[in-house]
Each structure stands twice: as C-alpha cells, then as structure tokens.
PDB file of N, CA and C in Angstrom:
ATOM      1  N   UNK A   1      22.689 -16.496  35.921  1.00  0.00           N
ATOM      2  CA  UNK A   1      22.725 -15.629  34.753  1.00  0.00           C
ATOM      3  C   UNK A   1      22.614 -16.438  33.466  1.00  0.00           C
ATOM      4  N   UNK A   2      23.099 -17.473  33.246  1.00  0.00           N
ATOM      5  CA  UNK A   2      23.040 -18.190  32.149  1.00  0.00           C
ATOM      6  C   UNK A   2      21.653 -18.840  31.983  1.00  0.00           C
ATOM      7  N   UNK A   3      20.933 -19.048  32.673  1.00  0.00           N
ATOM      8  CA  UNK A   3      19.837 -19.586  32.548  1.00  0.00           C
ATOM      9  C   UNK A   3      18.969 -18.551  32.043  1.00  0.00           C
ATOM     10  N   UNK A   4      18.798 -17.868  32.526  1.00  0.00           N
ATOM     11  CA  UNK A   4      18.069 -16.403  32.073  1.00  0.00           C
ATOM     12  C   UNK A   4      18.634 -15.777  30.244  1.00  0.00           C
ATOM     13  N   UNK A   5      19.473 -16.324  30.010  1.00  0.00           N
ATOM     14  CA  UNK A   5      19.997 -16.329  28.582  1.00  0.00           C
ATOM     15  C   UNK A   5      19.711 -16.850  27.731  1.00  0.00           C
ATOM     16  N   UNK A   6      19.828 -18.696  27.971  1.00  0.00           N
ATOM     17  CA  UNK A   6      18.993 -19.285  27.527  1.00  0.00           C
ATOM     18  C   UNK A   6      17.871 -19.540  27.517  1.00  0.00           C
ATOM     19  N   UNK A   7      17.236 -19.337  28.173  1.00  0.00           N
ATOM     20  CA  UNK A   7      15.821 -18.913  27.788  1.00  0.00           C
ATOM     21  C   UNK A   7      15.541 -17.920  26.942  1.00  0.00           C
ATOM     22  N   UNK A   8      16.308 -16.941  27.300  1.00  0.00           N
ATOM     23  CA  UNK A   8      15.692 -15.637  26.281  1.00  0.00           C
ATOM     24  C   UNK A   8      16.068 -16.147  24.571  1.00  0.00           C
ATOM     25  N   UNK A   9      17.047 -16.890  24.358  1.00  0.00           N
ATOM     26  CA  UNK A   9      17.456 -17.140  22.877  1.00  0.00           C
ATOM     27  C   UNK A   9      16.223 -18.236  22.341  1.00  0.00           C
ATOM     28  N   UNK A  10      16.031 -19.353  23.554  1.00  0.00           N
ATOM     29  CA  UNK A  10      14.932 -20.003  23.347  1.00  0.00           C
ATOM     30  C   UNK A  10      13.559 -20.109  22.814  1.00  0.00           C
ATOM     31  N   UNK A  11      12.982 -18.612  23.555  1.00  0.00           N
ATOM     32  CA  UNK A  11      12.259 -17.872  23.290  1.00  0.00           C
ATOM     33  C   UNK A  11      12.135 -16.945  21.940  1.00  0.00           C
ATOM     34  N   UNK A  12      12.918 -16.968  21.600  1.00  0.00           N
ATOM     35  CA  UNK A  12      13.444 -15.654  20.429  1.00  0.00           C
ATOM     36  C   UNK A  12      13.738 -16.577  18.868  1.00  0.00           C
ATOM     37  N   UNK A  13      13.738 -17.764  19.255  1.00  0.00           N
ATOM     38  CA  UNK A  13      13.458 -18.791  18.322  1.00  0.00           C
ATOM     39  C   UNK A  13      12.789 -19.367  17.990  1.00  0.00           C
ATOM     40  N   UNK A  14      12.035 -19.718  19.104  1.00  0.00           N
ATOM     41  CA  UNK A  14      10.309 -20.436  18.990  1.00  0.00           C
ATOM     42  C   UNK A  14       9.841 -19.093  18.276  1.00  0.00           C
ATOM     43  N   UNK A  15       9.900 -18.306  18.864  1.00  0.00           N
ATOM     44  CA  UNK A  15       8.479 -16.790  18.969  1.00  0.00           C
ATOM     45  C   UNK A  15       8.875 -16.343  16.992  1.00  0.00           C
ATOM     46  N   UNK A  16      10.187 -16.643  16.619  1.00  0.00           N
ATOM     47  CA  UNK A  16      10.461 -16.181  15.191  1.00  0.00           C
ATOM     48  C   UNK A  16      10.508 -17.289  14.272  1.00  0.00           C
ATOM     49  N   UNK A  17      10.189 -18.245  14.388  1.00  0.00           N
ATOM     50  CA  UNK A  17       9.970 -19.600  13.399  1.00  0.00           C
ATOM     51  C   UNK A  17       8.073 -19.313  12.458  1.00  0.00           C
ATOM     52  N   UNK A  18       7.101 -18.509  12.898  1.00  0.00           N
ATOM     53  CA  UNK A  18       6.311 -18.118  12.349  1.00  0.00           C
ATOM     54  C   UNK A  18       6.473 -16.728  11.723  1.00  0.00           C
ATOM     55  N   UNK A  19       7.197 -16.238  12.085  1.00  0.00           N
ATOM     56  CA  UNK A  19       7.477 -14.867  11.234  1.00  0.00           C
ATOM     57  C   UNK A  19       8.270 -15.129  10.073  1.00  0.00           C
ATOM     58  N   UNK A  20       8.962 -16.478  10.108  1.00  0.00           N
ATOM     59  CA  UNK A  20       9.765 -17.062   8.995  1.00  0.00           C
ATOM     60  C   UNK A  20       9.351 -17.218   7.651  1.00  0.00           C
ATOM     61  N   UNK A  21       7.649 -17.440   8.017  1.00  0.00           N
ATOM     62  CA  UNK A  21       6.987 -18.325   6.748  1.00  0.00           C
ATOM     63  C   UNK A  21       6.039 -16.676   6.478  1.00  0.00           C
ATOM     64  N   UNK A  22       6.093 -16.811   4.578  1.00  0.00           N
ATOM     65  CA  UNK A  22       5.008 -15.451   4.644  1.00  0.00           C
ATOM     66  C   UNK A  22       4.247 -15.628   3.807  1.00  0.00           C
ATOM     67  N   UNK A  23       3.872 -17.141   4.025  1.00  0.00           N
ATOM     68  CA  UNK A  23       2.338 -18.132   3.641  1.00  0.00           C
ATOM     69  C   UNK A  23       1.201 -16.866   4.163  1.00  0.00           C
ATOM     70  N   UNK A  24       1.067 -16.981   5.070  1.00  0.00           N
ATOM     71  CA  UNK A  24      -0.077 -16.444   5.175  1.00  0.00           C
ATOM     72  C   UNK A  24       0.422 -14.515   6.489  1.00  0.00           C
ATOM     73  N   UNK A  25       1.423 -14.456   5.767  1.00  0.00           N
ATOM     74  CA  UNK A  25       1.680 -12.870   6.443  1.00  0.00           C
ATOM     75  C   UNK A  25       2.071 -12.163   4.577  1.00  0.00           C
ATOM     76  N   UNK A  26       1.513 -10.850   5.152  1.00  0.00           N
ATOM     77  CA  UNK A  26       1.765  -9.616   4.171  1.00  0.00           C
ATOM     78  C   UNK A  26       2.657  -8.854   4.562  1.00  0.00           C
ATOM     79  N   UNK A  27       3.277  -8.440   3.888  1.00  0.00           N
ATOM     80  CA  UNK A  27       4.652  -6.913   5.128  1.00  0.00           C
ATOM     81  C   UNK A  27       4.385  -5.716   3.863  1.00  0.00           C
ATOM     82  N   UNK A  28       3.847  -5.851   2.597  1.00  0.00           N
ATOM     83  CA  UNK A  28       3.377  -4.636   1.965  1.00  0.00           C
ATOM     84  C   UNK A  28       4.262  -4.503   1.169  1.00  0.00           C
ATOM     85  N   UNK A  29       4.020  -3.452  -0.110  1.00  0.00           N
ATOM     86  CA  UNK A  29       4.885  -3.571  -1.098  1.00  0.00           C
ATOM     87  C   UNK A  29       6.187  -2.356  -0.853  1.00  0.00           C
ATOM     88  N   UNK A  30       7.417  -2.778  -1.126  1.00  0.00           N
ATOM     89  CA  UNK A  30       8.388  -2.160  -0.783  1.00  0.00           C
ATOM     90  C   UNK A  30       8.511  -1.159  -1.481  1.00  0.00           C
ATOM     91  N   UNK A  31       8.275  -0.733  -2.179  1.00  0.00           N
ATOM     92  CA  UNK A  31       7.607   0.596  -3.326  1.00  0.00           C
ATOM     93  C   UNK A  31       6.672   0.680  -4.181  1.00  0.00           C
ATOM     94  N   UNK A  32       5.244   0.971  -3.859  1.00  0.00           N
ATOM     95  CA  UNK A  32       4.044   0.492  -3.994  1.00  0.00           C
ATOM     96  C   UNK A  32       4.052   1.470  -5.945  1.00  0.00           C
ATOM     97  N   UNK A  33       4.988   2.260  -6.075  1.00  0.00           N
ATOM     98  CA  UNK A  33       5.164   2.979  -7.205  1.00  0.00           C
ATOM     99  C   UNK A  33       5.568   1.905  -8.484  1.00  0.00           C
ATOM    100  N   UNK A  34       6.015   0.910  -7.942  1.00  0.00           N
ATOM    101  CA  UNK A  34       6.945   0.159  -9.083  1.00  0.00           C
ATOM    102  C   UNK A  34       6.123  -1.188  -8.974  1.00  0.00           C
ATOM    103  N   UNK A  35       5.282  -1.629  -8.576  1.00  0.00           N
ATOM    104  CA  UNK A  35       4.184  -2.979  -8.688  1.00  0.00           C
ATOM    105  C   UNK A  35       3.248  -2.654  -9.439  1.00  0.00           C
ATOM    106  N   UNK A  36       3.086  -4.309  -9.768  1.00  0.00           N
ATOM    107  CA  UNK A  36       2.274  -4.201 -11.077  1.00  0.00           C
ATOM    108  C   UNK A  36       0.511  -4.328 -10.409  1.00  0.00           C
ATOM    109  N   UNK A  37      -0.491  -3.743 -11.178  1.00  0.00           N
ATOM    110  CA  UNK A  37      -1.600  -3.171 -10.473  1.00  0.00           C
ATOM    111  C   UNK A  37      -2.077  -4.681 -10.189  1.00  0.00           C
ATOM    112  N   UNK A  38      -1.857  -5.186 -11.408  1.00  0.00           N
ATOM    113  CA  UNK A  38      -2.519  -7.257 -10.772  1.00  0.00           C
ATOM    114  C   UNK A  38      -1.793  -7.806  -9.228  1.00  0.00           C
ATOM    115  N   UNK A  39      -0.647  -7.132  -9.011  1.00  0.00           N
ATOM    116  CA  UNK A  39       0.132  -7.645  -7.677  1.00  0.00           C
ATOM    117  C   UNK A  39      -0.488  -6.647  -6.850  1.00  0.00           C
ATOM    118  N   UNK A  40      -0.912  -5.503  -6.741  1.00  0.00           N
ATOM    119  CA  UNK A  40      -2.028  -4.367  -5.987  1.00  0.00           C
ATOM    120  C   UNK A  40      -3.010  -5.023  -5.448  1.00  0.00           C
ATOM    121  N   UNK A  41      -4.032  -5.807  -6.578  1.00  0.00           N
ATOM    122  CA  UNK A  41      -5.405  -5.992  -6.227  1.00  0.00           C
ATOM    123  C   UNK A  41      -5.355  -7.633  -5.496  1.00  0.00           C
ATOM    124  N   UNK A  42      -3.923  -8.405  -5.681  1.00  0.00           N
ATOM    125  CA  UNK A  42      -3.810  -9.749  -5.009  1.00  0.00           C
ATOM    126  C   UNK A  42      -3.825  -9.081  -3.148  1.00  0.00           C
ATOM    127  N   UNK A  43      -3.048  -7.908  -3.160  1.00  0.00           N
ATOM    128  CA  UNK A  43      -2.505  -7.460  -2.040  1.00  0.00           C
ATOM    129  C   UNK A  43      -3.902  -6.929  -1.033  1.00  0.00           C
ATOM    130  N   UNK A  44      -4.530  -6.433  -2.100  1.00  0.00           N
ATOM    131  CA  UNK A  44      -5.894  -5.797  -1.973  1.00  0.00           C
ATOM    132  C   UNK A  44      -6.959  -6.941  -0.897  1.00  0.00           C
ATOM    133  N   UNK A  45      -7.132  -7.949  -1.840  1.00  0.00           N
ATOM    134  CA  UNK A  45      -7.440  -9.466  -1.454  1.00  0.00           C
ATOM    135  C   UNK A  45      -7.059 -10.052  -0.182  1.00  0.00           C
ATOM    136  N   UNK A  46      -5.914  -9.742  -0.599  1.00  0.00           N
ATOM    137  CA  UNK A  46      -5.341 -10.557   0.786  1.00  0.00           C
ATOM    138  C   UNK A  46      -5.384  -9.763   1.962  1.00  0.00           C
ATOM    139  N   UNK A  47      -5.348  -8.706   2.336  1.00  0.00           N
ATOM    140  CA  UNK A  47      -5.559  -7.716   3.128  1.00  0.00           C
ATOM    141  C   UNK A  47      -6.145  -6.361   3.152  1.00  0.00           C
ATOM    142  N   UNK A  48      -7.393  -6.709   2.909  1.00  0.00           N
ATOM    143  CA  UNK A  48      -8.057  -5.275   2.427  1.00  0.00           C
ATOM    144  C   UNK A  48      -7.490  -4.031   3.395  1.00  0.00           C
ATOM    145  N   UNK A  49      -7.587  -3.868   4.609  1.00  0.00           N
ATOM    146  CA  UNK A  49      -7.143  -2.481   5.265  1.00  0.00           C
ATOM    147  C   UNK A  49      -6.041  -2.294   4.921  1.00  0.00           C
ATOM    148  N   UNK A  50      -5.242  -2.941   5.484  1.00  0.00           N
ATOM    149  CA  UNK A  50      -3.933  -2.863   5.260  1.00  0.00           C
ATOM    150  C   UNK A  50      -3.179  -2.466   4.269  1.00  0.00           C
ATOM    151  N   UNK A  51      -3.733  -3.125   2.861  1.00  0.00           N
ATOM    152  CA  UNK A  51      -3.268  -2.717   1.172  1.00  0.00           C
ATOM    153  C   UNK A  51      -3.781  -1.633   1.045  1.00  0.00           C
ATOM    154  N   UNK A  52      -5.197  -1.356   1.571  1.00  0.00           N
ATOM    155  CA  UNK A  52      -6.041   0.511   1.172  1.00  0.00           C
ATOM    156  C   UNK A  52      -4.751   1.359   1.980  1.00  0.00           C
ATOM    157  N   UNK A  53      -4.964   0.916   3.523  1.00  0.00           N
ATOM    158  CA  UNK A  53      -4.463   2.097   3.962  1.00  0.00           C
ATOM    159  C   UNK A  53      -3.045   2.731   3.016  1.00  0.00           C
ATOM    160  N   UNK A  54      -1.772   1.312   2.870  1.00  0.00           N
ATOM    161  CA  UNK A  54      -0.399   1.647   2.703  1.00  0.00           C
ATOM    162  C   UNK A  54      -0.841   2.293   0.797  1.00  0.00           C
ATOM    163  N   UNK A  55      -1.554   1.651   0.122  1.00  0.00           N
ATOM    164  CA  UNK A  55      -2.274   2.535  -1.375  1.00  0.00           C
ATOM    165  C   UNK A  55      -2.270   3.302  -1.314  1.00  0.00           C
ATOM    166  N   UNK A  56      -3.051   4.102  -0.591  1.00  0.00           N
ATOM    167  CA  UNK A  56      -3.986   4.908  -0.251  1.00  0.00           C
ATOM    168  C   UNK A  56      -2.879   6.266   0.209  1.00  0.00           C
ATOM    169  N   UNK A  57      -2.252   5.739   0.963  1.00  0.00           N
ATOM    170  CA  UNK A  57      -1.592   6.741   1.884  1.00  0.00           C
ATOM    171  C   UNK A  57      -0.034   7.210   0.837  1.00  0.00           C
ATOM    172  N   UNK A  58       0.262   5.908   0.089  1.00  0.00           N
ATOM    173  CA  UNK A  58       1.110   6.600  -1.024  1.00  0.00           C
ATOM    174  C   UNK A  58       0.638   7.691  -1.938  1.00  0.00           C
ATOM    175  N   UNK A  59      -0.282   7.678  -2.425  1.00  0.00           N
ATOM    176  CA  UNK A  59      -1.016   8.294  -3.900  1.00  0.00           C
ATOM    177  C   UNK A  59      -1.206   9.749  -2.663  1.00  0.00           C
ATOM    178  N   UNK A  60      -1.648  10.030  -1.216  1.00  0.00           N
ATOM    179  CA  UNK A  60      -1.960  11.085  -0.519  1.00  0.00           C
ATOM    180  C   UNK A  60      -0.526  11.669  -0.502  1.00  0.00           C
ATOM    181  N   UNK A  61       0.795  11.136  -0.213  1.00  0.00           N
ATOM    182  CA  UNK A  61       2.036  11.457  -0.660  1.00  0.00           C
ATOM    183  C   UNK A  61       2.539  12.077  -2.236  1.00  0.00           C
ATOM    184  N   UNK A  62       1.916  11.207  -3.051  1.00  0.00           N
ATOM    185  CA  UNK A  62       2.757  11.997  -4.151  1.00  0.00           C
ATOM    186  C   UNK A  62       1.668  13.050  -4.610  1.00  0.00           C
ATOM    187  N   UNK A  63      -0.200  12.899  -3.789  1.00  0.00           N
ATOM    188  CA  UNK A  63      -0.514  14.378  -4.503  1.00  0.00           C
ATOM    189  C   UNK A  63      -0.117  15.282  -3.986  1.00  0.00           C
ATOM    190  N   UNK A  64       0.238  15.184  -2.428  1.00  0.00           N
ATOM    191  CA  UNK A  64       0.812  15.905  -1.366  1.00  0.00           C
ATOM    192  C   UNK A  64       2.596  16.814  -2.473  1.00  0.00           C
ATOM    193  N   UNK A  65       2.906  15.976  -2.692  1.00  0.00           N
ATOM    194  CA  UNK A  65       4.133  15.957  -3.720  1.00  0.00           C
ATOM    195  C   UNK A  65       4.228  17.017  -4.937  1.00  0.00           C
ATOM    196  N   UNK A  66       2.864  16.869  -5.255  1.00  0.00           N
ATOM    197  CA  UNK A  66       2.618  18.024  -6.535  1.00  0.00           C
ATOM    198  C   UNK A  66       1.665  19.069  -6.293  1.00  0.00           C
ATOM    199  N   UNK A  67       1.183  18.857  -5.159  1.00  0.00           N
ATOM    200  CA  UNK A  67       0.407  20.387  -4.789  1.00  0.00           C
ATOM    201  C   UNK A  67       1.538  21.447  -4.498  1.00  0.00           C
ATOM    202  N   UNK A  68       2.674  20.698  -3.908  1.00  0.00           N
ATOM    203  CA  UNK A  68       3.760  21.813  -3.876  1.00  0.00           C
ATOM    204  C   UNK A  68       4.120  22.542  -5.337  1.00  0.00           C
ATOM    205  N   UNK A  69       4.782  21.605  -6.087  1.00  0.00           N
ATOM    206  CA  UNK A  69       5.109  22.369  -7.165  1.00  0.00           C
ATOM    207  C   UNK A  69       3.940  23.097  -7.729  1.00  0.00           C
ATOM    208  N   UNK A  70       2.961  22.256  -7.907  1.00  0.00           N
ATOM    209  CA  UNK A  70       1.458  23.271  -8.745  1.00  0.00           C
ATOM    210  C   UNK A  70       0.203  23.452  -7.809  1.00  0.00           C
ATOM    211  N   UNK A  71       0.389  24.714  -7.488  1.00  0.00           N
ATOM    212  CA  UNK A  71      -0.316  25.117  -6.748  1.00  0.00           C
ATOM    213  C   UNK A  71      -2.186  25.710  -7.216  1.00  0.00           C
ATOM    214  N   UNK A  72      -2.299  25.093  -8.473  1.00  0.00           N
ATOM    215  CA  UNK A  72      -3.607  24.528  -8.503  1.00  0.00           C
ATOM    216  C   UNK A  72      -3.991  23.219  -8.911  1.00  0.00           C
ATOM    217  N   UNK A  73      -3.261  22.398  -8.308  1.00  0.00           N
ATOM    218  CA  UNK A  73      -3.035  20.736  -7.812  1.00  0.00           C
ATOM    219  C   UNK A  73      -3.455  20.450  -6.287  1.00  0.00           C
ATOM    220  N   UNK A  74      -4.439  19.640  -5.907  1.00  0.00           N
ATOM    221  CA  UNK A  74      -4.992  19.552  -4.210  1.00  0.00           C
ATOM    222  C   UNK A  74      -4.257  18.265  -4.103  1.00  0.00           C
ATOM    223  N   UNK A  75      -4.318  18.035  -2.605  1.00  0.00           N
ATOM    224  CA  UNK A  75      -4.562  16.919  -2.529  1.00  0.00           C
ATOM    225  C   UNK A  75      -5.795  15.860  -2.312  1.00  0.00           C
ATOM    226  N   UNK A  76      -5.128  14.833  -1.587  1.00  0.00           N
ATOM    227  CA  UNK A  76      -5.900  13.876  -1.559  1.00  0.00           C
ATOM    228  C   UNK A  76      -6.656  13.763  -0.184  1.00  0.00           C
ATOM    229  N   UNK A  77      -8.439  13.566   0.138  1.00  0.00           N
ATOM    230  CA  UNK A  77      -8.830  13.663   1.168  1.00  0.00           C
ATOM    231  C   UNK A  77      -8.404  12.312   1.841  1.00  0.00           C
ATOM    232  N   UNK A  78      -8.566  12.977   3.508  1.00  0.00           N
ATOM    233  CA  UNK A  78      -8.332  11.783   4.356  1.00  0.00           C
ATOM    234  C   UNK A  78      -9.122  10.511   4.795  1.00  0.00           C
ATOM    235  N   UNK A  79     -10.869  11.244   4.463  1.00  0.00           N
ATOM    236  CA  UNK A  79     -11.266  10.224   4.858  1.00  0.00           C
ATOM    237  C   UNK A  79     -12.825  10.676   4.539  1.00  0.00           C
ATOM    238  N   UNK A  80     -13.813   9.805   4.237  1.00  0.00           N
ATOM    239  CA  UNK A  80     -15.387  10.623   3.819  1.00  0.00           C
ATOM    240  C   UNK A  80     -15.416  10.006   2.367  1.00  0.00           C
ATOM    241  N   UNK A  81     -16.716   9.818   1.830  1.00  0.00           N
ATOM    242  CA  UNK A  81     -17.242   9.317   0.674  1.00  0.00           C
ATOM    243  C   UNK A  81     -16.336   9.633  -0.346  1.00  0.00           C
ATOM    244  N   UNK A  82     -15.933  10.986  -0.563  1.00  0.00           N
ATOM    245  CA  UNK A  82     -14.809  11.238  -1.896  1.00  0.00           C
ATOM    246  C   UNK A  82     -13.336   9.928  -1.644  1.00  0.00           C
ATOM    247  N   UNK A  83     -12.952  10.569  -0.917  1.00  0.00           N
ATOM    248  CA  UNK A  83     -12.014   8.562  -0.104  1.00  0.00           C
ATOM    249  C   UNK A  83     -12.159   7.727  -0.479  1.00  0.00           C
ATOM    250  N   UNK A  84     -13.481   7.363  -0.484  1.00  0.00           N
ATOM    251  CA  UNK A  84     -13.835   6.317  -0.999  1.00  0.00           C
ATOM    252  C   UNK A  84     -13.899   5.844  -2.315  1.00  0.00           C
ATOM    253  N   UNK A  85     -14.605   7.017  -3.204  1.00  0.00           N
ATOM    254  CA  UNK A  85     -14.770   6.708  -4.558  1.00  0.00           C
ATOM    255  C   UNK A  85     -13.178   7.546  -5.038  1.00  0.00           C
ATOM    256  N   UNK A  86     -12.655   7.922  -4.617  1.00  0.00           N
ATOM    257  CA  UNK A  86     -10.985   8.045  -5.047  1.00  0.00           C
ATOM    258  C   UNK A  86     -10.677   6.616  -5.076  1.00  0.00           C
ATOM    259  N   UNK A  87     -10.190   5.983  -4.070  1.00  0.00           N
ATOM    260  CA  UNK A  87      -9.561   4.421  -4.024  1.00  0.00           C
ATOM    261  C   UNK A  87     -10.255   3.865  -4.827  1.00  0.00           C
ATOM    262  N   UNK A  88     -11.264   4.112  -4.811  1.00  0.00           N
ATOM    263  CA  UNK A  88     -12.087   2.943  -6.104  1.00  0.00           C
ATOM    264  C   UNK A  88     -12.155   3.026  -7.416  1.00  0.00           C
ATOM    265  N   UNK A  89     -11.866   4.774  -7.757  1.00  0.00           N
ATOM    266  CA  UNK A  89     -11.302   4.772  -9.207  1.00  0.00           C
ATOM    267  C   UNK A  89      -9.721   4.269  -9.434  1.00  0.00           C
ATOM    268  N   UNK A  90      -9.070   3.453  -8.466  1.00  0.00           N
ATOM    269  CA  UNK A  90      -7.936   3.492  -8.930  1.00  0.00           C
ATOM    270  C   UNK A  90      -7.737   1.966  -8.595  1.00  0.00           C
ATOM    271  N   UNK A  91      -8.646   1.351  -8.102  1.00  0.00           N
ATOM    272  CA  UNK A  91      -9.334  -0.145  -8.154  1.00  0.00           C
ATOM    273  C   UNK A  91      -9.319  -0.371  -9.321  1.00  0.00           C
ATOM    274  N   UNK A  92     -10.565   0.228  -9.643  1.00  0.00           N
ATOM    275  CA  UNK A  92     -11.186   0.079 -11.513  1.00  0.00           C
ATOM    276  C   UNK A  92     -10.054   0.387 -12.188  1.00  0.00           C
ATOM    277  N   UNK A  93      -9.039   1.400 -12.249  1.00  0.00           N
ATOM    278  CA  UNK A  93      -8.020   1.565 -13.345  1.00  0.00           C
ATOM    279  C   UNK A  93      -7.231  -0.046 -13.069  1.00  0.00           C
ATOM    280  N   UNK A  94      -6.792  -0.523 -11.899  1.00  0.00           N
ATOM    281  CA  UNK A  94      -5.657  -1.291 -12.178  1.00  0.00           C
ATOM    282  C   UNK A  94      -6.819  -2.990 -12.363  1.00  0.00           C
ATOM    283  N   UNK A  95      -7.644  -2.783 -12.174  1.00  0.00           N
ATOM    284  CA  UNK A  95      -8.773  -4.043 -13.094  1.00  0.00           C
ATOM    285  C   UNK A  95      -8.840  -4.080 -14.279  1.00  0.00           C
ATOM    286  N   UNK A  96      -9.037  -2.532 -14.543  1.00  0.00           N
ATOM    287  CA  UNK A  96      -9.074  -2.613 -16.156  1.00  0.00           C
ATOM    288  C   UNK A  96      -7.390  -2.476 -16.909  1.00  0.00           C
ATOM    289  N   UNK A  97      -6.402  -2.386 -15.904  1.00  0.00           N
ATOM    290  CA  UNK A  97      -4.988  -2.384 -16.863  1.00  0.00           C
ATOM    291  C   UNK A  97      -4.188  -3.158 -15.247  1.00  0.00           C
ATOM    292  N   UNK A  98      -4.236  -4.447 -15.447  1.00  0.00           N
ATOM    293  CA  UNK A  98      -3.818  -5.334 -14.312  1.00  0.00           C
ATOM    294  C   UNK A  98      -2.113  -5.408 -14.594  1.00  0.00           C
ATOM    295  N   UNK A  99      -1.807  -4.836 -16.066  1.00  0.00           N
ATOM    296  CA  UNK A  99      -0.358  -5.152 -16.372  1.00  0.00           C
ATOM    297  C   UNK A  99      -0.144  -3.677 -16.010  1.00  0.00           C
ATOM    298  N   UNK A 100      -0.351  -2.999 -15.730  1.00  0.00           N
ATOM    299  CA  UNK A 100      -0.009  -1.203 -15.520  1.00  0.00           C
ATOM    300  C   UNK A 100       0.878  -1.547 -13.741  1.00  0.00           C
ATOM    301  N   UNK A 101       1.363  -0.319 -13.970  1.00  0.00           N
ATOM    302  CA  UNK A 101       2.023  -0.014 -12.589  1.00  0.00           C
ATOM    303  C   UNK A 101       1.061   0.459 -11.510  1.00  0.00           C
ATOM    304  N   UNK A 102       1.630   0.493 -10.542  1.00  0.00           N
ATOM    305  CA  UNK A 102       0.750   1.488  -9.688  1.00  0.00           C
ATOM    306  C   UNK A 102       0.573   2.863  -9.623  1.00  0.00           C
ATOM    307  N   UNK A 103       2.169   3.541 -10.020  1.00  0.00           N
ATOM    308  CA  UNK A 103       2.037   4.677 -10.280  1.00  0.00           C
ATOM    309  C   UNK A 103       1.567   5.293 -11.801  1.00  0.00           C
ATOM    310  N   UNK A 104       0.935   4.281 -12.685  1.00  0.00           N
ATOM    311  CA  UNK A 104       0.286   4.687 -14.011  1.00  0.00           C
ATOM    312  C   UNK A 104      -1.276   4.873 -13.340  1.00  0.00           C
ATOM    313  N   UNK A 105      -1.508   3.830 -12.572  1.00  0.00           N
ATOM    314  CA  UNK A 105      -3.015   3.964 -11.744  1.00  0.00           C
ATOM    315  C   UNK A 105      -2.996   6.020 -11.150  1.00  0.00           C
ATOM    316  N   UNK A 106      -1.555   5.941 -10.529  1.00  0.00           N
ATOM    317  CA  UNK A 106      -2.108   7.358  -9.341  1.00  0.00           C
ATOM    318  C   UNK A 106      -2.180   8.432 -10.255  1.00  0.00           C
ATOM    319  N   UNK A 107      -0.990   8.173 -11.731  1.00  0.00           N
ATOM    320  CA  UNK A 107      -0.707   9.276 -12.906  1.00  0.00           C
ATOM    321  C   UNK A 107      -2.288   9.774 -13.587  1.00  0.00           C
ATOM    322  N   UNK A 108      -2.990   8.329 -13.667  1.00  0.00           N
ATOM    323  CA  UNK A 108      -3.837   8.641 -14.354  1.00  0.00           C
ATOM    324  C   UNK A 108      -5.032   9.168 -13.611  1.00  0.00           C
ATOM    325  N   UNK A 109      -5.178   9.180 -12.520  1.00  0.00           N
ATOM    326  CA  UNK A 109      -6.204   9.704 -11.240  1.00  0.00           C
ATOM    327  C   UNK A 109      -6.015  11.339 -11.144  1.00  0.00           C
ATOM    328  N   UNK A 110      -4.019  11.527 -11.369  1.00  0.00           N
ATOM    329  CA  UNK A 110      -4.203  12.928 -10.848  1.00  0.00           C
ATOM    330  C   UNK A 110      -4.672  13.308 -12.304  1.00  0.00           C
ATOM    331  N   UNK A 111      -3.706  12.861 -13.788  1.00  0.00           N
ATOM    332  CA  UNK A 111      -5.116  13.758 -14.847  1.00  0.00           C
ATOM    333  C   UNK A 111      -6.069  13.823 -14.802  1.00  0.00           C
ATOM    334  N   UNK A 112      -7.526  12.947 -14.336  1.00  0.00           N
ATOM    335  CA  UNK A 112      -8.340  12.838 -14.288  1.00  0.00           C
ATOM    336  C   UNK A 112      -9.001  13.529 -13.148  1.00  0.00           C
ATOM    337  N   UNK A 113      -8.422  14.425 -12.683  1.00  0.00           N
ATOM    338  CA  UNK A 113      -8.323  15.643 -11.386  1.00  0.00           C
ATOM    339  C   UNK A 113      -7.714  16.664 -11.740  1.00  0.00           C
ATOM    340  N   UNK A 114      -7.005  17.350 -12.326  1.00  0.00           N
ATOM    341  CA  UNK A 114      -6.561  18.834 -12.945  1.00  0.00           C
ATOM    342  C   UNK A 114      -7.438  19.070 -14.095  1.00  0.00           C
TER     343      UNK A 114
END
C-alpha cells in the first residue's frame, strides 16, 4: 500500500511543476469586464481561440443580460459572418482605445446596435 502512495504523490509533483510556470500557459481573464482592452488584444495574441471564444462568449452574456430587461435589445449571434464582424468591431474599438475597459468595448457595441 505504501508504495502505491508514493508514487501517486510522485507523480502529482512531477505532472504539476509545469502547471506552476504561466510563461507560456493562459487560464483567461478572471473578469473579462474589468481588463484593460491593451491586456484583451495581448490575450488575443497569445491565444487567439481561446481569448475570442471566453470575449466573445462574455459580451453573448451581458447582451443575453439586456435583452431581458429591453425587449427591443437582441442578442448576440452564435456563429456566421455577423460573428465575425461583431468580434471585430470590438477588436477595432479596444485598438483604437487600448486604455478602455472591456466592458466600455461591449457598452459601446451594444449603442452602436439599438
């Protein structure tokens, strides 16, 4: 029994000494609402799917968020050319205002949609 223990701790130390370092790992922004759009488009860079999807899938949340209250407010599509040029107007906003938040990027997408 003890052998089978140590190994497993063995294992569980080697296998987590690279999850240690986050040189070259992303884990995403912990409230993508409160980062600044220049820390967005590094994130962007460094992991294009990954930064679109978790972006992407916030801003589909908070329009999701206000179609409730205003019910001539849509949301956000899932996927198809509009998708596309959605995320990319909100590319271009945080290029052109790299000190802005993220949620000044999604604020200014949904005016630019009602």
């Amino acid at each position: 029994m003890r052998r089978p223990v140590i190994t497993l701790v063995a294992v569980l130390i080697t296998s987590g000494a690279p999850l240690a370092s986050d040189s070259t790992v992303s884990y995403g922004a912990p409230d993508p609402a409160t980062i600044s759009c220049k820390l967005m488009l590094s994130m962007l860079e460094r992991s294009p799917t990954g930064a679109e999807q978790q972006f992407y899938s916030w801003a589909q949340g908070y329009f999701a968020g206000r179609a409730v209250l205003d019910t001539d407010f849509s949301g956000l599509p899932d996927h198809g050319a509009e998708r596309v040029a959605i995320f990319q107007a909100i590319v271009d906003f945080c290029n052109d205002n790299p000190e802005a938040t993220y949620i000044n990027a999604i604020e200014n997408l949904a005016d630019s949609t009602t």
